[in-house]
Structure formats: structure tokens, C-alpha cells
N, C-alpha and C. Protein backbone atom coordinates (compact mmCIF):
# COMPACT_ATOMS: atom_id res chain seq x y z
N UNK A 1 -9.35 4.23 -8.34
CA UNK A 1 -10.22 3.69 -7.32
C UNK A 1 -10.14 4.59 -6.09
N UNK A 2 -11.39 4.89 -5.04
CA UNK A 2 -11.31 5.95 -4.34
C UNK A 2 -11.77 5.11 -3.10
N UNK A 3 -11.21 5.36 -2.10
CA UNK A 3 -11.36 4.38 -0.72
C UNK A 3 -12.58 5.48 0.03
N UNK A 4 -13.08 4.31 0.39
CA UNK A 4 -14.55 5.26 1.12
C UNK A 4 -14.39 4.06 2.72
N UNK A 5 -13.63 5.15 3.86
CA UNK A 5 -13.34 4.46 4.85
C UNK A 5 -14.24 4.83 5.80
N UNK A 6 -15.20 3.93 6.51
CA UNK A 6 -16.45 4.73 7.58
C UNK A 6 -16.16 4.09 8.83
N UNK A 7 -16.54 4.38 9.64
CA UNK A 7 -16.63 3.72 11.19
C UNK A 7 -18.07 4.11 11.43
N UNK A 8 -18.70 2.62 11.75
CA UNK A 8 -20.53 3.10 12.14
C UNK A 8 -20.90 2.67 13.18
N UNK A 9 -21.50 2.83 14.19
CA UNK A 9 -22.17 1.99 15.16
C UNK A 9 -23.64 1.81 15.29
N UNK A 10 -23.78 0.92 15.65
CA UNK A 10 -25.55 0.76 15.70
C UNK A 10 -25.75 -0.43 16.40
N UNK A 11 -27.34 -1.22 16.36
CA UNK A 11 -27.95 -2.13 16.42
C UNK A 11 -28.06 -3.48 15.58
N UNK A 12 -27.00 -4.52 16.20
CA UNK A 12 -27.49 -5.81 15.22
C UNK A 12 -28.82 -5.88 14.70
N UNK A 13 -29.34 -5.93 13.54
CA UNK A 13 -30.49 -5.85 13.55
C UNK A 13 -31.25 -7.71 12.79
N UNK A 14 -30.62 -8.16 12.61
CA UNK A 14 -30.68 -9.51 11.68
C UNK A 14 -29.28 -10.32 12.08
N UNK A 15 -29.53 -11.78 12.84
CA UNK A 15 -28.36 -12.17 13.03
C UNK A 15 -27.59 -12.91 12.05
N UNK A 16 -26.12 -12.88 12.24
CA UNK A 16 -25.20 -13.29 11.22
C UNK A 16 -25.31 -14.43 9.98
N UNK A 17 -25.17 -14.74 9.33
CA UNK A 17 -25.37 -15.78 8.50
C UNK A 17 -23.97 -15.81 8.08
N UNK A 18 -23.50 -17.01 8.14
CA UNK A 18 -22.10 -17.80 7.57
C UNK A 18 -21.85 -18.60 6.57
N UNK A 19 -21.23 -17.94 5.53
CA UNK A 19 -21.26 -18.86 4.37
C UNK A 19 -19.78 -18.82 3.87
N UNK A 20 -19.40 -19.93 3.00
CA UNK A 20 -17.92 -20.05 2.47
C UNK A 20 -18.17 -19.34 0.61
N UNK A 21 -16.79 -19.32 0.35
CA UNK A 21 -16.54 -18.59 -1.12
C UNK A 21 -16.32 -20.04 -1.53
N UNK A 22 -16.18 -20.40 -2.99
CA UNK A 22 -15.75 -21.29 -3.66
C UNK A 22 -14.30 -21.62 -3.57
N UNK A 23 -13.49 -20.55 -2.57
CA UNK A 23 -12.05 -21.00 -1.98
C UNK A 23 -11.83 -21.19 -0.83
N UNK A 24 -13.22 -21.63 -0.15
CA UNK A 24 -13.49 -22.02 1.33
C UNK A 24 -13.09 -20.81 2.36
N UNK A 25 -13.25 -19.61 2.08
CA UNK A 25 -13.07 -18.52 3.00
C UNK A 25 -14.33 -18.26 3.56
N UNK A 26 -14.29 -17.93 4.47
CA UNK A 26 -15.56 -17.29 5.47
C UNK A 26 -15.92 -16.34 5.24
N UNK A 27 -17.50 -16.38 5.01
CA UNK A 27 -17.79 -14.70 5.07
C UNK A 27 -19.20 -15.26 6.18
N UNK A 28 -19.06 -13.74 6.99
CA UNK A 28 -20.20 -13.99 7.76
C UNK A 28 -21.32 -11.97 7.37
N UNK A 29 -22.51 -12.12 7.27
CA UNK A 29 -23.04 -10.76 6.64
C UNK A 29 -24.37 -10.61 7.74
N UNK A 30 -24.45 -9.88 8.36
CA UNK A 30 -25.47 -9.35 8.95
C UNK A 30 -26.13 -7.90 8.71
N UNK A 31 -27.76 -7.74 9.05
CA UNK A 31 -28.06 -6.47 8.92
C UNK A 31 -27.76 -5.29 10.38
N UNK A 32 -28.14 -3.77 10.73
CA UNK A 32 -27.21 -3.36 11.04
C UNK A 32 -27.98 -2.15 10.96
N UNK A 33 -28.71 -1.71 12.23
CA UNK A 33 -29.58 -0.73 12.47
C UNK A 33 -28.53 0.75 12.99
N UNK A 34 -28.66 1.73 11.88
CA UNK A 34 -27.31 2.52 12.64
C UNK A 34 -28.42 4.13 13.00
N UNK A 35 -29.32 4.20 13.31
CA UNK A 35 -30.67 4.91 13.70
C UNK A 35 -31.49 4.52 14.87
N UNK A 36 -31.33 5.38 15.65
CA UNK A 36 -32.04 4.92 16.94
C UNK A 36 -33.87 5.44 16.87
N UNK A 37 -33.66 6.17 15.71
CA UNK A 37 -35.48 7.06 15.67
C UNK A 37 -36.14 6.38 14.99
N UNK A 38 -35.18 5.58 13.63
CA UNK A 38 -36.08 5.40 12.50
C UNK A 38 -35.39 3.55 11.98
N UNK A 39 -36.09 2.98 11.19
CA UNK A 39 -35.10 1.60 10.78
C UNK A 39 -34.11 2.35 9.46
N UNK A 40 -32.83 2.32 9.68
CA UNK A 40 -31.67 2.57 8.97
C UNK A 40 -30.52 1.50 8.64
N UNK A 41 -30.97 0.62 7.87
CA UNK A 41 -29.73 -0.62 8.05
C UNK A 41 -29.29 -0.32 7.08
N UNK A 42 -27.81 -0.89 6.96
CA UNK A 42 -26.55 -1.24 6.24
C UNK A 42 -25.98 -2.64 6.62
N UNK A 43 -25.79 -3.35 5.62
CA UNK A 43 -25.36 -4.87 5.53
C UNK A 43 -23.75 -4.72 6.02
N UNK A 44 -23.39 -5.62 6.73
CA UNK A 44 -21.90 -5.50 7.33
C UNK A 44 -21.55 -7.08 6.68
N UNK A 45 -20.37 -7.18 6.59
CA UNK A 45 -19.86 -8.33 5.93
C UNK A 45 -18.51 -8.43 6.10
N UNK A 46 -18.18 -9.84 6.45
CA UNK A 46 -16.91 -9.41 7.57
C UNK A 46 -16.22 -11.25 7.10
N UNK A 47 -14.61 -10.91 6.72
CA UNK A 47 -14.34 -12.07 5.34
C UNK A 47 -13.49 -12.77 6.56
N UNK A 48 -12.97 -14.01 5.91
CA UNK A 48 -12.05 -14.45 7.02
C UNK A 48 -11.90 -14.48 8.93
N UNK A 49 -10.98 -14.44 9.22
CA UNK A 49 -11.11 -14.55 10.73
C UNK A 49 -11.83 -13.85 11.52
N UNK A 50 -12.21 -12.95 10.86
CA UNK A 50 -13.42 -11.62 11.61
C UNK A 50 -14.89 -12.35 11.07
N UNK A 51 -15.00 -12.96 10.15
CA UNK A 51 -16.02 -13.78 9.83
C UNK A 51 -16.38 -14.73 11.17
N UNK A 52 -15.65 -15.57 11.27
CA UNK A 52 -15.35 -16.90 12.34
C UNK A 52 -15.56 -16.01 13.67
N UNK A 53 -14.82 -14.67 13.96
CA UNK A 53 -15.41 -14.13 15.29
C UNK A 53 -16.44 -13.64 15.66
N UNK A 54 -17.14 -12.78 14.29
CA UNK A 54 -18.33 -12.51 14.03
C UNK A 54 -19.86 -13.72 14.86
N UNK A 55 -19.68 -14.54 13.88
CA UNK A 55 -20.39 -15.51 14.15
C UNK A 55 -20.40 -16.54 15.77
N UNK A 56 -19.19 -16.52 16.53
CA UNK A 56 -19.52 -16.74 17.84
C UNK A 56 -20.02 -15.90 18.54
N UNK A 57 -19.22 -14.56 18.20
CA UNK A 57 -19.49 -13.56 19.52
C UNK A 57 -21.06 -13.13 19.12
N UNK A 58 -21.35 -12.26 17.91
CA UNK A 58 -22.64 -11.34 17.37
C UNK A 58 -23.92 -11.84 17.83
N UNK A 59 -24.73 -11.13 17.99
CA UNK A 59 -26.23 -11.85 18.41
C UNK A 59 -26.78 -10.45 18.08
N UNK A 60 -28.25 -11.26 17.57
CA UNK A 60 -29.23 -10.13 17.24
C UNK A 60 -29.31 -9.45 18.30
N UNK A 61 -29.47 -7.75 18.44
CA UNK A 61 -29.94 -7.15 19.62
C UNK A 61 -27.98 -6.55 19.79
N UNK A 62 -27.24 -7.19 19.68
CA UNK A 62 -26.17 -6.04 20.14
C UNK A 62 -25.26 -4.98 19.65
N UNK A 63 -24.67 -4.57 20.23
CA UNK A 63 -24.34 -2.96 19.92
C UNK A 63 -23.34 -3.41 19.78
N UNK A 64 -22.58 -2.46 18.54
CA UNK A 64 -21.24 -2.86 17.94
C UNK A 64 -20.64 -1.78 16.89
N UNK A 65 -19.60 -1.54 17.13
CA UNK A 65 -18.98 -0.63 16.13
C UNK A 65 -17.77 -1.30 15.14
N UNK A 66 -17.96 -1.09 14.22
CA UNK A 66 -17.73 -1.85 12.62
C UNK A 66 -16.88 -0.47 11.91
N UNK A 67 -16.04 -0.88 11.70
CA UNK A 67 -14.56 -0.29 10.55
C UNK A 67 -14.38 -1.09 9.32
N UNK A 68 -14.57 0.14 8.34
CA UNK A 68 -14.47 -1.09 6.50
C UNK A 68 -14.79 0.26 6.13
N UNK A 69 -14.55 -0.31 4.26
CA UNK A 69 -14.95 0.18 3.33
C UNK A 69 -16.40 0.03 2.63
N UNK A 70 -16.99 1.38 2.81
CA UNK A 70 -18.19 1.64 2.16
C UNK A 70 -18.37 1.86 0.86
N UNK A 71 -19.35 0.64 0.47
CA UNK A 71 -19.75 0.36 -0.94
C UNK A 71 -20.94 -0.14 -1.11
N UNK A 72 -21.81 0.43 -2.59
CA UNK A 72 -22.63 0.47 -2.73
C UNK A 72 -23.01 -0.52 -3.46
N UNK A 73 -24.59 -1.80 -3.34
CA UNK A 73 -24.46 -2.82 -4.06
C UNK A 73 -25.73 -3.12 -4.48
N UNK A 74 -26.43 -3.82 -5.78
CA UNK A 74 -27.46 -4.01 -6.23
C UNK A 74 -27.88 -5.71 -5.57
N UNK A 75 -29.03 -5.32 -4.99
CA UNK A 75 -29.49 -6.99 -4.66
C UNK A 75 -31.07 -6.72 -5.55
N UNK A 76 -31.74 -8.51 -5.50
CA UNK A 76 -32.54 -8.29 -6.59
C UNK A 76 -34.25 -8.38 -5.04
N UNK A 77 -34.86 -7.98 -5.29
CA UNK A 77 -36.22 -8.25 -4.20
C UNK A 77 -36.97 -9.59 -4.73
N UNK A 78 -37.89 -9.67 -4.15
CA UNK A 78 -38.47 -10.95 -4.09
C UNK A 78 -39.48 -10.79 -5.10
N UNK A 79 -39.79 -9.69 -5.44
CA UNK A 79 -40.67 -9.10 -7.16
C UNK A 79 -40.11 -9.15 -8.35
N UNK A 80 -38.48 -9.81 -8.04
CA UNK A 80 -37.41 -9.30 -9.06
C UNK A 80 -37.18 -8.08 -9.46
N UNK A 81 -36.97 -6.98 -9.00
CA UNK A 81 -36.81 -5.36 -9.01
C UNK A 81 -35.59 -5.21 -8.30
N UNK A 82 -34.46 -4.76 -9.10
CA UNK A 82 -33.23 -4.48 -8.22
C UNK A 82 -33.48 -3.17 -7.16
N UNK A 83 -32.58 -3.10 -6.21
CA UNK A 83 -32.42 -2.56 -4.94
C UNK A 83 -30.87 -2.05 -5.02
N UNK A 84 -30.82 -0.57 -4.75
CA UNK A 84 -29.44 -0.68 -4.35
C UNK A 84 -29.25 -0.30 -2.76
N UNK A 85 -28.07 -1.11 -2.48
CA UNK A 85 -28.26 -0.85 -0.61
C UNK A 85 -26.44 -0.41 -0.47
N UNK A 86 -26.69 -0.07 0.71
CA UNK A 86 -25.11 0.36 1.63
C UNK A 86 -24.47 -0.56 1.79
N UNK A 87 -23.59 -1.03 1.76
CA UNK A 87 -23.20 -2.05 2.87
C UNK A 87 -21.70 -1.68 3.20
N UNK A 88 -20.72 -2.55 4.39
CA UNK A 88 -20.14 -2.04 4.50
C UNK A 88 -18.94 -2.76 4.91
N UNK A 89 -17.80 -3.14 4.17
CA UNK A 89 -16.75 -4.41 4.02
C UNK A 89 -15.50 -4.17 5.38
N UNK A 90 -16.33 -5.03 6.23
CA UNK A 90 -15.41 -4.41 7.75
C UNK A 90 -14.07 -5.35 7.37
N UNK A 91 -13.33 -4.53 8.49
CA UNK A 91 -11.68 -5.16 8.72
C UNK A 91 -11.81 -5.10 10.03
N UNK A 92 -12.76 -4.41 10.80
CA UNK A 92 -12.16 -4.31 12.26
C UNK A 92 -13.40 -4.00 13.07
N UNK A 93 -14.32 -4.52 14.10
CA UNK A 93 -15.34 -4.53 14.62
C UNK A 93 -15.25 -4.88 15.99
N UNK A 94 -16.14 -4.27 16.91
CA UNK A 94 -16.06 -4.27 18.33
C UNK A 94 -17.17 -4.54 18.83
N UNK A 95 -17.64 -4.84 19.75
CA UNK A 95 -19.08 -5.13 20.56
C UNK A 95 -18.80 -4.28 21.28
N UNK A 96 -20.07 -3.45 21.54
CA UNK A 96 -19.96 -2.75 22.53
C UNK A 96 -20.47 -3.25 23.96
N UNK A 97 -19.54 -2.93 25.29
CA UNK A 97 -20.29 -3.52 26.60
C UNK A 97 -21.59 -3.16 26.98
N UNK A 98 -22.41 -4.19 27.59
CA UNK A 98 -23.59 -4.04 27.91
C UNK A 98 -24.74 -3.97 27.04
N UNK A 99 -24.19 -4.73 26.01
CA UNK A 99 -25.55 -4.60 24.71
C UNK A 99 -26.39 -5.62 24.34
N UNK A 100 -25.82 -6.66 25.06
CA UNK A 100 -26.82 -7.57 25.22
C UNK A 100 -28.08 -7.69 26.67
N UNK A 101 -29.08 -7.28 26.42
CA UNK A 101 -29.95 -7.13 27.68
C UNK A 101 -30.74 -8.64 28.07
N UNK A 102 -30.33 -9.53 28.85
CA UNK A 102 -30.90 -10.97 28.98
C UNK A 102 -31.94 -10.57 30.23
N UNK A 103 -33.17 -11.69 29.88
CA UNK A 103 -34.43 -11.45 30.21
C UNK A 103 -34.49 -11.51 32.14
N UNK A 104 -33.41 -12.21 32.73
CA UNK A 104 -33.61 -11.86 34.31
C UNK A 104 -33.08 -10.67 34.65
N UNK A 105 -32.21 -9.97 33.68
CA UNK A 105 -31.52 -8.78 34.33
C UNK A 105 -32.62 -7.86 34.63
N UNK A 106 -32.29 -7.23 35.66
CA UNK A 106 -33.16 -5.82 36.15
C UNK A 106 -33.13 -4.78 35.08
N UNK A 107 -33.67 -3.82 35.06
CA UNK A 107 -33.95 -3.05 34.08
C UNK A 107 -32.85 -1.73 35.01
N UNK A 108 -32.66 -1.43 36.16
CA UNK A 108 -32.27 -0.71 36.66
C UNK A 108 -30.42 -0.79 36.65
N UNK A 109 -29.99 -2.18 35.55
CA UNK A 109 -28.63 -2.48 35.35
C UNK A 109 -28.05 -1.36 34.63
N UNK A 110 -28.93 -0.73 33.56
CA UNK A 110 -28.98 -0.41 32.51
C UNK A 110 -29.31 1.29 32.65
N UNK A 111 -29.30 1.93 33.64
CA UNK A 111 -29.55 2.84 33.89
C UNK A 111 -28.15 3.77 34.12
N UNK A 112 -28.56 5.58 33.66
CA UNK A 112 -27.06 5.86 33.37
C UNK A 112 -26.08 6.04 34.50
N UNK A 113 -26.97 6.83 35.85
CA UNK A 113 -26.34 6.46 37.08
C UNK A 113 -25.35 5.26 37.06
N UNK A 114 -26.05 4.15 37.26
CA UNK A 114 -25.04 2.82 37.30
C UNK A 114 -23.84 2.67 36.12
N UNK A 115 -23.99 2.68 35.15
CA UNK A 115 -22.81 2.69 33.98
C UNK A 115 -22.08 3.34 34.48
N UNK A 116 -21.78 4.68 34.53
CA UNK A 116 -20.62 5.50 34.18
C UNK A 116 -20.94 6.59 35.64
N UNK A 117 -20.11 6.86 36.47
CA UNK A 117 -20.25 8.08 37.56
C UNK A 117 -18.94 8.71 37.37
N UNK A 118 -18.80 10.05 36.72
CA UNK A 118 -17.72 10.99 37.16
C UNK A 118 -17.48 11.86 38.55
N UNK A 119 -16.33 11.68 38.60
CA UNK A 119 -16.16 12.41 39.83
C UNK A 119 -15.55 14.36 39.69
N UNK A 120 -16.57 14.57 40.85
CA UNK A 120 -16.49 15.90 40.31
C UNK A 120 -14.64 16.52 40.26
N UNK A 121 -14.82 17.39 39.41
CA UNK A 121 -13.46 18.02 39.02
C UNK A 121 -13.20 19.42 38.89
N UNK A 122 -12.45 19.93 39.51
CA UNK A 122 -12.24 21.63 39.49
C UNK A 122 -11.09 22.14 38.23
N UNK A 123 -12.70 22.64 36.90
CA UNK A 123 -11.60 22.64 35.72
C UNK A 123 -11.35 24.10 35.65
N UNK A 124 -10.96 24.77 36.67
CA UNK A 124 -10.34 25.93 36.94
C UNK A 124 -8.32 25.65 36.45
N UNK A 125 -8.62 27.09 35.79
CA UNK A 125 -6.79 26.99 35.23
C UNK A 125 -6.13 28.36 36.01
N UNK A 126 -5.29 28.35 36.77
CA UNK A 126 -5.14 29.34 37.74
C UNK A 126 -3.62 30.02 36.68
N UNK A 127 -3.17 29.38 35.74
CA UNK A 127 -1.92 29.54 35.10
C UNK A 127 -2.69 30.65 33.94
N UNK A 128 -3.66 30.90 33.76
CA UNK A 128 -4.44 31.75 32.22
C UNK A 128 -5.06 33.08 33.02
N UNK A 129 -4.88 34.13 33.05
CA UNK A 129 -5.04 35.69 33.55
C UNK A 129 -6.13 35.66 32.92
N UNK A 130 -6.88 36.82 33.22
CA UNK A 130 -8.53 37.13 32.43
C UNK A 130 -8.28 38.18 31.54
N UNK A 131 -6.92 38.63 31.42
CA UNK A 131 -6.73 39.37 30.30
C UNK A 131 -5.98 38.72 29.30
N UNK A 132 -5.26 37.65 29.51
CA UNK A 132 -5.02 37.03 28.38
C UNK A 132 -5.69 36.12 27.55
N UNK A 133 -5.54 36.44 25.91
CA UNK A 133 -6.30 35.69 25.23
C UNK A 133 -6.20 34.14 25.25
N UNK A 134 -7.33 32.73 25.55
CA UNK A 134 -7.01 31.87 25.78
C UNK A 134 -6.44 30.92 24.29
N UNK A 135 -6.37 31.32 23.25
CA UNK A 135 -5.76 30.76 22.25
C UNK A 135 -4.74 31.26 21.27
């Protein structure tokens, strides 16, 4: 057996759905836009207590980065014609800040100015000569 370990981030794209196993474990499975140009989903599916967190915190529309094993799975379409899709069996998932955009916020919240300002920095190295090689 060969472990196929990914870390993806993207766009909730379909919100969570919560369902139990026949040994009452949680699974919660959402879709999972990881393409900002084009629609690119992968099914995330998330067992137990990440299930249960899944489902309070997740909402369609937010940004989130998801850790699991990638595996490939046949679902059937609504023509009956199998499909094979991505999906991707998390252990460990994050929301990312600011990914939910609610309808009074200003649009100018969201702008890159406001997020993140570095302060300028002098990445001068006075210890490295111009004749010595830097590696």
C-alpha cells in the first residue's frame, strides 16, 4: 500500500453534509474548489472529531486548508454512468482568516493594503565581501 499524503487549499465549494457509519461515527464530506480560474473540486471527508468540527465551524464560501490522504473513487451520476473523482481523507484542516465575506462588511476590509503591511527592511549583509562566493 502506497500513502499519497497532499495538503490543498481552496474554496468551500458545497456545504458540509453529516452523516453517521453503521458504528455511529461521524463523517462530515464537502465539495472543495482548489482553482481560482477554473471549477476544480475534490471531495474532502473528514471522520470523527474533525467531522463534528467540520460541521460547526465550515460554511460554503470559506477558505481552508485540508491535510489527508489522496484517493481516488468511483461515484455513480444521475444517468447511472460511473465517475471517477479525487477526493481527499483529511486528518487535519484549518480555516483560513478572513474567508468568510458577510454582506455589511465593506469591500475595502478585504483589500491587500489592510491585511498584511511589512515594514521596510535593510536586507543588506555587511558580513559577505563581493568577492566572496555567497554559497
Amino acid at each position: 500500500m502506497s500513502l499519497a499524503k497532499a495538503v490543498i487549499s481552496g474554496t468551500v465549494y458545497r456545504a458540509p453534509e453529516k452523516r453517521f457509519t453503521s458504528n455511529n461515527v461521524p463523517i462530515s464530506a464537502f465539495a472543495m474548489n482548489i482553482s481560482d480560474t477554473e471549477e476544480t473540486l475534490v471531495r474532502v471527508i473528514a471522520k470523527g472529531n474533525l467531522a463534528a468540527t467540520v460541521e460547526e465551524t465550515i460554511q460554503k464560501g470559506d477558505r481552508v486548508v485540508v491535510e489527508g490522504r489522496l484517493q481516488n473513487n468511483t461515484v455513480k451520476n444521475e444517468d447511472g454512468s460511473e465517475k471517477r473523482i479525487v477526493e481527499i481523507d483529511a486528518y487535519a484542516m484549518e480555516k483560513l482568516a478572513g474567508s468568510s465575506v458577510s454582506a455589511s462588511a465593506p469591500a475595502a476590509k478585504n483589500s491587500p493594503d489592510t491585511l498584511v503591511q511589512f515594514g521596510q527592511t535593510d536586507f543588506s549583509d555587511d558580513l559577505i565581501g563581493e568577492d566572496e562566493i555567497p554559497f
